[in-house]
PDB file of N, CA and C in Angstrom:
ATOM      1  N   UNK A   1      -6.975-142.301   1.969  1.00  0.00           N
ATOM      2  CA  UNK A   1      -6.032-142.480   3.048  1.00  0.00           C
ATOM      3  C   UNK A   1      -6.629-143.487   4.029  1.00  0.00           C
ATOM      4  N   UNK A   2      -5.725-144.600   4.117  1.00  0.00           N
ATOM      5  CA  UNK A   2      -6.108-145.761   5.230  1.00  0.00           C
ATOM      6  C   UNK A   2      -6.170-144.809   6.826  1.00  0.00           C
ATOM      7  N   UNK A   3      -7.184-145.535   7.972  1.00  0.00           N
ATOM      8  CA  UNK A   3      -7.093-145.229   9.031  1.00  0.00           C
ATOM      9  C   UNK A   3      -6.468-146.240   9.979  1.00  0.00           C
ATOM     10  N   UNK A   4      -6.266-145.994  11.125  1.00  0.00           N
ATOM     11  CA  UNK A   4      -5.427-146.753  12.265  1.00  0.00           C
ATOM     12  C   UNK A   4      -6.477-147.184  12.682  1.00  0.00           C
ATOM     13  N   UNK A   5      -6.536-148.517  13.866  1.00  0.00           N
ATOM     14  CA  UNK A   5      -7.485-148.930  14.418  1.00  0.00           C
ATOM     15  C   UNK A   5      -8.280-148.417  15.215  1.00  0.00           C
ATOM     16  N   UNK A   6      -7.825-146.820  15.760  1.00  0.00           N
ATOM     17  CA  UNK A   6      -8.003-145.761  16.458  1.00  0.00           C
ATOM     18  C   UNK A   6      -8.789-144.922  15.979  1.00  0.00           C
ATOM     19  N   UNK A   7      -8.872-144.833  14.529  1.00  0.00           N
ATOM     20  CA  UNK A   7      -9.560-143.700  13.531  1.00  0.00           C
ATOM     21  C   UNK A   7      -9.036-142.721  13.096  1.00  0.00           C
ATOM     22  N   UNK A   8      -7.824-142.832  13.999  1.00  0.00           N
ATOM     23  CA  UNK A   8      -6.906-141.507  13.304  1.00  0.00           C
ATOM     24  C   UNK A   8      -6.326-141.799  11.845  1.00  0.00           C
ATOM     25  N   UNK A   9      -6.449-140.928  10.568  1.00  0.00           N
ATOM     26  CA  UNK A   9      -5.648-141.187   9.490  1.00  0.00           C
ATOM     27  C   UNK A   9      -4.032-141.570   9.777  1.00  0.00           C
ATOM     28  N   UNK A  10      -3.351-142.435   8.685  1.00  0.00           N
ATOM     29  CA  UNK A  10      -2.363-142.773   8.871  1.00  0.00           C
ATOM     30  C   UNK A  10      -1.510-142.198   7.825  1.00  0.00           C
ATOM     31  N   UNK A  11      -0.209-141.719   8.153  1.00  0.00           N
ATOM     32  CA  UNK A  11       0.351-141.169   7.172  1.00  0.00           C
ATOM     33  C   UNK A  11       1.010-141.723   6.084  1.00  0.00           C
ATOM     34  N   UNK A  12       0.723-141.025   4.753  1.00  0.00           N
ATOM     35  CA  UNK A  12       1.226-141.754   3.675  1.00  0.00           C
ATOM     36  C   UNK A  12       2.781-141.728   3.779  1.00  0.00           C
ATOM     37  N   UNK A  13       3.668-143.071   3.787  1.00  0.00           N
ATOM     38  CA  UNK A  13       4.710-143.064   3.424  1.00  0.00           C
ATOM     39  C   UNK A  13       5.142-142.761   1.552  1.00  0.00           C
ATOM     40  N   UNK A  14       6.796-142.461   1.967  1.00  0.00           N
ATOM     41  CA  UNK A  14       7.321-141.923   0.899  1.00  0.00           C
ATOM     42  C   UNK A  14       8.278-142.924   0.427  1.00  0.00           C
ATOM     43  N   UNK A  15       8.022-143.517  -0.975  1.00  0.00           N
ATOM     44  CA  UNK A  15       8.814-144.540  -1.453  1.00  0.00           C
ATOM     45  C   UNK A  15       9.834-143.831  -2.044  1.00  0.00           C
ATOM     46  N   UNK A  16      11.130-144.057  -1.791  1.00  0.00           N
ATOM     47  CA  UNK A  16      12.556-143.182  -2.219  1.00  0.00           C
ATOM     48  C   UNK A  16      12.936-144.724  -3.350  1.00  0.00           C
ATOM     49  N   UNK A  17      13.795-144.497  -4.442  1.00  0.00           N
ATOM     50  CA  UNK A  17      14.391-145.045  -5.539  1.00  0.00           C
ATOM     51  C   UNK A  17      15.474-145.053  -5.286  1.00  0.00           C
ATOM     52  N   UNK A  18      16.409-146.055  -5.584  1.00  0.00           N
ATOM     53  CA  UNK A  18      17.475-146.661  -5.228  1.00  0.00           C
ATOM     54  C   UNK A  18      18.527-145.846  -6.184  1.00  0.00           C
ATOM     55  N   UNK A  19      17.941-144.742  -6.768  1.00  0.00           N
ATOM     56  CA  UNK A  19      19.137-143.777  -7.132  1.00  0.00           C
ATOM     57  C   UNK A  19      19.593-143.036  -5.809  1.00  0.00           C
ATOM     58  N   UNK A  20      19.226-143.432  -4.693  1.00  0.00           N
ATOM     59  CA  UNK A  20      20.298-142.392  -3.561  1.00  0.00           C
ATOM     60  C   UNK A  20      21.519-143.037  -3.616  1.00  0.00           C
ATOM     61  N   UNK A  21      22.493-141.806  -3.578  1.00  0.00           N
ATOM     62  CA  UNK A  21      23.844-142.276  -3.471  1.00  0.00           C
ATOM     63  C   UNK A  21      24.606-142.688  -5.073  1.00  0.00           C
ATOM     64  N   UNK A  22      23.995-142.452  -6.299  1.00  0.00           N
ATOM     65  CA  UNK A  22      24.568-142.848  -7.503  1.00  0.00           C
ATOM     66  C   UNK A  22      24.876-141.064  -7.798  1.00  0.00           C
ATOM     67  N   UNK A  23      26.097-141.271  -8.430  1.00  0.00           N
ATOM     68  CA  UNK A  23      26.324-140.454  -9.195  1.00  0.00           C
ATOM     69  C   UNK A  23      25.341-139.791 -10.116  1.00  0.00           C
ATOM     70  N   UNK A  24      25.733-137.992 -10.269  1.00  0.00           N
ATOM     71  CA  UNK A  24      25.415-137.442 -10.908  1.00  0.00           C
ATOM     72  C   UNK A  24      25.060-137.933 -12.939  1.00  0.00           C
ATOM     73  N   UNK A  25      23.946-138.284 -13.075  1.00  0.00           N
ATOM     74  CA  UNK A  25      23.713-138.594 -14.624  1.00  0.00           C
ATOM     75  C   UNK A  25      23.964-140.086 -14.645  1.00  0.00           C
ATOM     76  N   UNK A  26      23.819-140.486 -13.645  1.00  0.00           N
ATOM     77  CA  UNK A  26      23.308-142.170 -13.634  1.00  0.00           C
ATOM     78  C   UNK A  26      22.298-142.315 -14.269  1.00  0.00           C
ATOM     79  N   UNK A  27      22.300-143.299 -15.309  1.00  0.00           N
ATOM     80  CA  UNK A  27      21.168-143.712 -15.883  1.00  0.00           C
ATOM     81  C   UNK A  27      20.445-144.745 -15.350  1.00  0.00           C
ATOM     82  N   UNK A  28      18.863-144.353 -14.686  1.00  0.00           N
ATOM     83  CA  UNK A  28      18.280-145.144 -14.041  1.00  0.00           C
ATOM     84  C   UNK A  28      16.836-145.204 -15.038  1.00  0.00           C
ATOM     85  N   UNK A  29      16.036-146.100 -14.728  1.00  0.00           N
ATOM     86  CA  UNK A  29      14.479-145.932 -15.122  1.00  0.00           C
ATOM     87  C   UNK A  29      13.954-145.718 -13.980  1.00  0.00           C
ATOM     88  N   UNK A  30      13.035-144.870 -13.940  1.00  0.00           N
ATOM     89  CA  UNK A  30      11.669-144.492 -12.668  1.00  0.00           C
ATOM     90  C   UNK A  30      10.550-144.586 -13.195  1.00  0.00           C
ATOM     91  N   UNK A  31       9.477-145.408 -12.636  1.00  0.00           N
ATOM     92  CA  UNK A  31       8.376-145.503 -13.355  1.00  0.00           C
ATOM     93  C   UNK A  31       8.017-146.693 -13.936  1.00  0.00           C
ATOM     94  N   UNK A  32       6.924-145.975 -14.696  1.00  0.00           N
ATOM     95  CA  UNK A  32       6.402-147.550 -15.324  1.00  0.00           C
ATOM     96  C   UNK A  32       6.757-147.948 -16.397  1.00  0.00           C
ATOM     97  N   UNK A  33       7.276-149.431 -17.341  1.00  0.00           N
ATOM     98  CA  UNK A  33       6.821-149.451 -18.342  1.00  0.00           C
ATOM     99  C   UNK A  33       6.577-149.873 -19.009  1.00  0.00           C
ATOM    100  N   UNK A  34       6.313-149.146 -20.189  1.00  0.00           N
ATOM    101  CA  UNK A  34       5.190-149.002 -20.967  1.00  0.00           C
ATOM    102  C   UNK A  34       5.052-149.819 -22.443  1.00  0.00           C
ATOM    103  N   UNK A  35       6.279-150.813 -22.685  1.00  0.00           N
ATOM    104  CA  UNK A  35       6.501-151.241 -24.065  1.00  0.00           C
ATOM    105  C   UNK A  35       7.440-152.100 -23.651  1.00  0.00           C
ATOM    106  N   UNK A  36       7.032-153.560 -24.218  1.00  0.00           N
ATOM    107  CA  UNK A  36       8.057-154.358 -24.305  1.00  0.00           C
ATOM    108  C   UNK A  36       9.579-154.114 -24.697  1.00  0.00           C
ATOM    109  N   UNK A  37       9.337-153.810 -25.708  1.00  0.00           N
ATOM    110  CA  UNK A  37      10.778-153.686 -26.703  1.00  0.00           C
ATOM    111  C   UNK A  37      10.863-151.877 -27.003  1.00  0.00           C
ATOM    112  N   UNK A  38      12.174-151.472 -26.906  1.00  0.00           N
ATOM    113  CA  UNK A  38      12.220-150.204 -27.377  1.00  0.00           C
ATOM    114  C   UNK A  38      12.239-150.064 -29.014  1.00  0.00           C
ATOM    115  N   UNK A  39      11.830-148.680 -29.427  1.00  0.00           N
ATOM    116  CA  UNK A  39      11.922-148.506 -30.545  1.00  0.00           C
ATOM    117  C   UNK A  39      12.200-146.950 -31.115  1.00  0.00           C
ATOM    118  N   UNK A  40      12.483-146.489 -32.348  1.00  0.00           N
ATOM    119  CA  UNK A  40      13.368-145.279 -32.064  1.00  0.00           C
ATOM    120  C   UNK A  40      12.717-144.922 -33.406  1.00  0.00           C
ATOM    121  N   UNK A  41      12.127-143.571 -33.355  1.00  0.00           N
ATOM    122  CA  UNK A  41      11.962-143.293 -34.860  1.00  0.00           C
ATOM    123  C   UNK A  41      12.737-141.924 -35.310  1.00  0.00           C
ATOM    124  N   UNK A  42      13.453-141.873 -35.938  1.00  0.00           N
ATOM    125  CA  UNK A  42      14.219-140.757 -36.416  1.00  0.00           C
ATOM    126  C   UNK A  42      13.448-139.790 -37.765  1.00  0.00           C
ATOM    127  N   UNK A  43      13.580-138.313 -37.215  1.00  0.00           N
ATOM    128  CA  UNK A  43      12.946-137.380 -38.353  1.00  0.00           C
ATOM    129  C   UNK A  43      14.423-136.488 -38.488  1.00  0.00           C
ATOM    130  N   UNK A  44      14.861-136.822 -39.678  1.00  0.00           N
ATOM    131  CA  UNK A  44      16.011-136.362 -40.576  1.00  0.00           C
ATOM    132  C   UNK A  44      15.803-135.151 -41.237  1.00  0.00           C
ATOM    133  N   UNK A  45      15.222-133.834 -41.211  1.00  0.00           N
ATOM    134  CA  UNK A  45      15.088-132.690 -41.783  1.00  0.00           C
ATOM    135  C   UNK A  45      15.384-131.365 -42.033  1.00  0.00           C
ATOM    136  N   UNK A  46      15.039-130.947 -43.108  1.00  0.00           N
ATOM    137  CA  UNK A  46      15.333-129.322 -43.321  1.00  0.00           C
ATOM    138  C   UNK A  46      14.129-128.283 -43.982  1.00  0.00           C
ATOM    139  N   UNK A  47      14.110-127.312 -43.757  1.00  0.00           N
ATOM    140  CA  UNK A  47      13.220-126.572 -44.702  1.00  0.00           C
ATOM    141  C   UNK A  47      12.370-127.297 -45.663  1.00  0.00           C
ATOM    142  N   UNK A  48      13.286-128.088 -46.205  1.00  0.00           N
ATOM    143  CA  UNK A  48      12.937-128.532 -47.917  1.00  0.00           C
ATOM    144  C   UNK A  48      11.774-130.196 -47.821  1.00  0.00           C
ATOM    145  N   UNK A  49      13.206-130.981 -46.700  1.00  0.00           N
ATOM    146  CA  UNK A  49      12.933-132.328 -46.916  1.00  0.00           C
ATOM    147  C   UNK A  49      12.570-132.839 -45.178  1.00  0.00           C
ATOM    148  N   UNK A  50      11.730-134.117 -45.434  1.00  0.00           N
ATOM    149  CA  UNK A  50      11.838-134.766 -44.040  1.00  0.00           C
ATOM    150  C   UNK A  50      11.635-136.266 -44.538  1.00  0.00           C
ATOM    151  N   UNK A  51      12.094-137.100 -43.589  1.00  0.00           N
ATOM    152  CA  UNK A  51      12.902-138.441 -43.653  1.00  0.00           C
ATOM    153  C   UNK A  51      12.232-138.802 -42.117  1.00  0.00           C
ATOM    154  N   UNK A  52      11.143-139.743 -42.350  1.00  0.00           N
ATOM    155  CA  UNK A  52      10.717-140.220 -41.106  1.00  0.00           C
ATOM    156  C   UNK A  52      10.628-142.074 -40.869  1.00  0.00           C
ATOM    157  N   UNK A  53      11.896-142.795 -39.922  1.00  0.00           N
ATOM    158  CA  UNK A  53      12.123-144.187 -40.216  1.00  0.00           C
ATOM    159  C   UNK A  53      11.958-144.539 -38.770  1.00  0.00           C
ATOM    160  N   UNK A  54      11.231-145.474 -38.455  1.00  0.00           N
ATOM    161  CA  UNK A  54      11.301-146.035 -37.413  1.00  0.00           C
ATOM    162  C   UNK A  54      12.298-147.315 -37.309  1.00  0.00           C
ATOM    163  N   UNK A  55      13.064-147.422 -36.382  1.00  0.00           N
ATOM    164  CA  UNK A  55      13.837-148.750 -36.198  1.00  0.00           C
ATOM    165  C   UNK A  55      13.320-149.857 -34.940  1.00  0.00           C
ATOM    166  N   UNK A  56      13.715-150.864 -34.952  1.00  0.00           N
ATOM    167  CA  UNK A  56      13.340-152.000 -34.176  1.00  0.00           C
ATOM    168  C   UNK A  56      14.566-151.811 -33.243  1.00  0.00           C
ATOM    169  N   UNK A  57      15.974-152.073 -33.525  1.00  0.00           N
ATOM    170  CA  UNK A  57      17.149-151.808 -32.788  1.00  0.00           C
ATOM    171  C   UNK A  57      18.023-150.517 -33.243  1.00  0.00           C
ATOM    172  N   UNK A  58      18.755-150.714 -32.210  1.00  0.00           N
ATOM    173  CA  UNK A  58      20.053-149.494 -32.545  1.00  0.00           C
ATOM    174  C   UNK A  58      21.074-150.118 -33.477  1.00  0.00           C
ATOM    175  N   UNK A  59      20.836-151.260 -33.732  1.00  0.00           N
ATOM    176  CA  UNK A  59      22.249-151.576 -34.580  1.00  0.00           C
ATOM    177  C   UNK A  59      21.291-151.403 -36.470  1.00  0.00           C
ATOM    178  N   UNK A  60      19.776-151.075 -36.174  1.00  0.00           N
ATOM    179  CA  UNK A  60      19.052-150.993 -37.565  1.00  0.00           C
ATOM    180  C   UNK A  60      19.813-149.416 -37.876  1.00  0.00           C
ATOM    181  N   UNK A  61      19.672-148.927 -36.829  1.00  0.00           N
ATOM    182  CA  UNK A  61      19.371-147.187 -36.604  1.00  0.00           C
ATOM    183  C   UNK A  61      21.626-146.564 -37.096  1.00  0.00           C
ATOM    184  N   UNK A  62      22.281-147.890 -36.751  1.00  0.00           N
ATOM    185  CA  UNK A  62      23.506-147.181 -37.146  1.00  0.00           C
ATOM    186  C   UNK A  62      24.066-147.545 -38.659  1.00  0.00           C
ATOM    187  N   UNK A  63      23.168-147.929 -39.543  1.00  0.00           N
ATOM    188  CA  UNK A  63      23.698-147.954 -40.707  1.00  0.00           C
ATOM    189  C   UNK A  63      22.957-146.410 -41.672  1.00  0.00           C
ATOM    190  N   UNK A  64      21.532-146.059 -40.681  1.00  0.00           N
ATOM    191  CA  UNK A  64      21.123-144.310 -41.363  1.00  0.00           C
ATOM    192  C   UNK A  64      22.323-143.597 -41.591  1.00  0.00           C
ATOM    193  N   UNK A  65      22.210-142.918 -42.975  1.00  0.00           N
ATOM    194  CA  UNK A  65      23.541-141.679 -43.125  1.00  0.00           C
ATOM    195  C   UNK A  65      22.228-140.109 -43.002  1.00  0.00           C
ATOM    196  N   UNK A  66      22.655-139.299 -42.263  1.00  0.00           N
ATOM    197  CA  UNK A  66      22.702-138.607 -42.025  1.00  0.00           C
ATOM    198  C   UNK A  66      22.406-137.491 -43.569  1.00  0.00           C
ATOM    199  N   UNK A  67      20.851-137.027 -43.983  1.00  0.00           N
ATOM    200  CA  UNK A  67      20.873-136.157 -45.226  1.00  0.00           C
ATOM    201  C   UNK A  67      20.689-134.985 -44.676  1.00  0.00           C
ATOM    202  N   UNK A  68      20.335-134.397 -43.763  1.00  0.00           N
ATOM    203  CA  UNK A  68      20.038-133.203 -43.495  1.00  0.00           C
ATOM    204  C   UNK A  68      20.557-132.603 -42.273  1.00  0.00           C
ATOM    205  N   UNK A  69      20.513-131.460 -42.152  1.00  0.00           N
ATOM    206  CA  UNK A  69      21.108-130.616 -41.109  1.00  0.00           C
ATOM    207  C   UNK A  69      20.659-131.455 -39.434  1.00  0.00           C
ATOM    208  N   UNK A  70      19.291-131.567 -39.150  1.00  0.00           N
ATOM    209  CA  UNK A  70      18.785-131.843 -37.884  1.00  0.00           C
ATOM    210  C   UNK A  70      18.213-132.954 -37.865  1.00  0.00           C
ATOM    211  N   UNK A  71      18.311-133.504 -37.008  1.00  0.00           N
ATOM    212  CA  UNK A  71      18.234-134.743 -36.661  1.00  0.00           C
ATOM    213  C   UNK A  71      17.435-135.226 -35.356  1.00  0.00           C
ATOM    214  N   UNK A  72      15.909-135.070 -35.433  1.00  0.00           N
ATOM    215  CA  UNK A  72      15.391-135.595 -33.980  1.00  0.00           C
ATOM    216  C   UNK A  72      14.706-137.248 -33.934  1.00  0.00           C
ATOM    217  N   UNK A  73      14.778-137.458 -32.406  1.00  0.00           N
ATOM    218  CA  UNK A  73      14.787-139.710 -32.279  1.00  0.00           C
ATOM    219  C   UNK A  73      13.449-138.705 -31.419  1.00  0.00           C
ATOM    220  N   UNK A  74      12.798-139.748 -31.546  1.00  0.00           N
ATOM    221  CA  UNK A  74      11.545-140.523 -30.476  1.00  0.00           C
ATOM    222  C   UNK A  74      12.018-141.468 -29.751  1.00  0.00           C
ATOM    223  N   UNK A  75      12.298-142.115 -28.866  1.00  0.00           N
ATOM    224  CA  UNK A  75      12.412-142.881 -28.507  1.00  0.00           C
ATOM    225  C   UNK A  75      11.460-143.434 -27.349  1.00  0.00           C
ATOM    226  N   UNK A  76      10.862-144.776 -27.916  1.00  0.00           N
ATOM    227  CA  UNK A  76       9.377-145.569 -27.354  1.00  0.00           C
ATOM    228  C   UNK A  76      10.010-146.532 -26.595  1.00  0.00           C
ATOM    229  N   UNK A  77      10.253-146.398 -25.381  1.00  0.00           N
ATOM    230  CA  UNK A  77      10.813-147.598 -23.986  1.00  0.00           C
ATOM    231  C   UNK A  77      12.335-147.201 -23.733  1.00  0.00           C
ATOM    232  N   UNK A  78      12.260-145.860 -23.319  1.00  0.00           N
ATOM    233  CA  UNK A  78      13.340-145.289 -22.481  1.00  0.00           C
ATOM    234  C   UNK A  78      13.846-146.113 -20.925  1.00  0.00           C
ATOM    235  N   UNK A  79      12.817-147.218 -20.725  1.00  0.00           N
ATOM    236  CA  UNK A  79      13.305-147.988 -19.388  1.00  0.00           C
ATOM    237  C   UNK A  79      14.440-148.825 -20.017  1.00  0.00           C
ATOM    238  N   UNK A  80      15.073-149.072 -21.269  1.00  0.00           N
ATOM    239  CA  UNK A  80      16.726-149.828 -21.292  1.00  0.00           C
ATOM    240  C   UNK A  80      17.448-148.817 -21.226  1.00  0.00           C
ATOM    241  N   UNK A  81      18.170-148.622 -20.473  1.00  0.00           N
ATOM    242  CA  UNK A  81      19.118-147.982 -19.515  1.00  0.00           C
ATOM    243  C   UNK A  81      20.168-148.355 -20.787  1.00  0.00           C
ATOM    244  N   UNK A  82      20.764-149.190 -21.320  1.00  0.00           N
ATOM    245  CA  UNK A  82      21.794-149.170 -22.239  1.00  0.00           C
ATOM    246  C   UNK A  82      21.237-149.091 -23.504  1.00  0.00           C
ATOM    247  N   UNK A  83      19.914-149.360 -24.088  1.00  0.00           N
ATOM    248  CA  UNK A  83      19.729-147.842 -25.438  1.00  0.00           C
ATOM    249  C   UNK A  83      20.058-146.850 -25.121  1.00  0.00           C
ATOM    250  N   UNK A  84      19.603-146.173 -24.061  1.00  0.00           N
ATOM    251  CA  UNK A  84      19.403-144.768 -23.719  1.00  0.00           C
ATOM    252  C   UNK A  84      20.784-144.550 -23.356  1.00  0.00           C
ATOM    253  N   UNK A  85      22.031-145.289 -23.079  1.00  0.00           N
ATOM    254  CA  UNK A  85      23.236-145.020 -22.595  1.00  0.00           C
ATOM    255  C   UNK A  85      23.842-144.686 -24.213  1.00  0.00           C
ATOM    256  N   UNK A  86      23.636-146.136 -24.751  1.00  0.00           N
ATOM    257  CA  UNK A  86      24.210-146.042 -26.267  1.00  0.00           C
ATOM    258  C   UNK A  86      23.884-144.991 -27.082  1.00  0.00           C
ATOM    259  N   UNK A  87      22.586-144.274 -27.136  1.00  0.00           N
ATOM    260  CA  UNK A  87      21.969-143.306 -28.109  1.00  0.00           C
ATOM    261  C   UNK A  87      23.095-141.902 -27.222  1.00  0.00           C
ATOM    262  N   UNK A  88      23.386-141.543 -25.962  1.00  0.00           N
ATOM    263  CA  UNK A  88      24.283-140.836 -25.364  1.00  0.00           C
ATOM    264  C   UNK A  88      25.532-140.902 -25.938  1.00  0.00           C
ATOM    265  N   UNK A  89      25.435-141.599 -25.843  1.00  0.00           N
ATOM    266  CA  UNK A  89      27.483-141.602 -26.455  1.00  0.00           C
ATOM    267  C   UNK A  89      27.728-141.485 -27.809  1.00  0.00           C
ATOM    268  N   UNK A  90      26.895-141.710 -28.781  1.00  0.00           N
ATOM    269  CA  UNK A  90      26.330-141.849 -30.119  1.00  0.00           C
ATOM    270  C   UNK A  90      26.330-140.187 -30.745  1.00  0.00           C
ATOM    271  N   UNK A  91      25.383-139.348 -29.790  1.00  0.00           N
ATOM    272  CA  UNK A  91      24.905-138.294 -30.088  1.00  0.00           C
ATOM    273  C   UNK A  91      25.062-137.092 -28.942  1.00  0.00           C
ATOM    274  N   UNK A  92      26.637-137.737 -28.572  1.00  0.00           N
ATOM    275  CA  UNK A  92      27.122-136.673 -27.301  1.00  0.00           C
ATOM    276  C   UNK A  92      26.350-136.431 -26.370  1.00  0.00           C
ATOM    277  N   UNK A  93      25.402-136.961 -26.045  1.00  0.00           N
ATOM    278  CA  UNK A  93      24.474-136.246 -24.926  1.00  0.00           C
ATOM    279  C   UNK A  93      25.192-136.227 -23.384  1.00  0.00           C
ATOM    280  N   UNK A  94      24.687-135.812 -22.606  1.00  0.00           N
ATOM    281  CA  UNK A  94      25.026-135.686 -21.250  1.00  0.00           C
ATOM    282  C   UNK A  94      24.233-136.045 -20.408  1.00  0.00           C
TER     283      UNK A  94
END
């Protein structure tokens, strides 16, 4: 903690994000990040089988068909706000 010219400590301010005032489930990024380019790896599985593909884009990721019941993404550079919008609307999210 910096001091005043006085010696008294100075108080840490609080940096607020320009999500005040956006709607509920605005998609924003906070933070740092961490990867140029996003990337998405999908594990396709069941009991039996697993199916593990990483993609470069979402337009690699919409020609996958779907073999198994469950379906979980990784997704590496959640700061594009429209992957993360597109993978929403894609996979119903909220």
């Amino acid at each position: 903690m910096s001091k005043r010219p006085d010696g008294r400590p100075r108080k840490q301010r609080t940096t607020y994000v320009k999500k005040l005032g956006q709607p509920p489930g605005a998609l924003q990024h906070m933070g740092e990040i961490k990867v140029d380019k996003p990337s998405i790896t999908l594990f396709d599985y069941s009991a039996e089988n697993l199916t593990e593909i990483t993609f470069a884009s979402l337009d690699e990721s919409r020609q996958y068909k779907k073999h198994n019941q469950l379906i979980w993404l990784n997704v590496h550079g959640v700061h594009d706000v429209n992957v993360m919008a597109t993978i929403g609307e894609r996979f119903r999210l909220h």
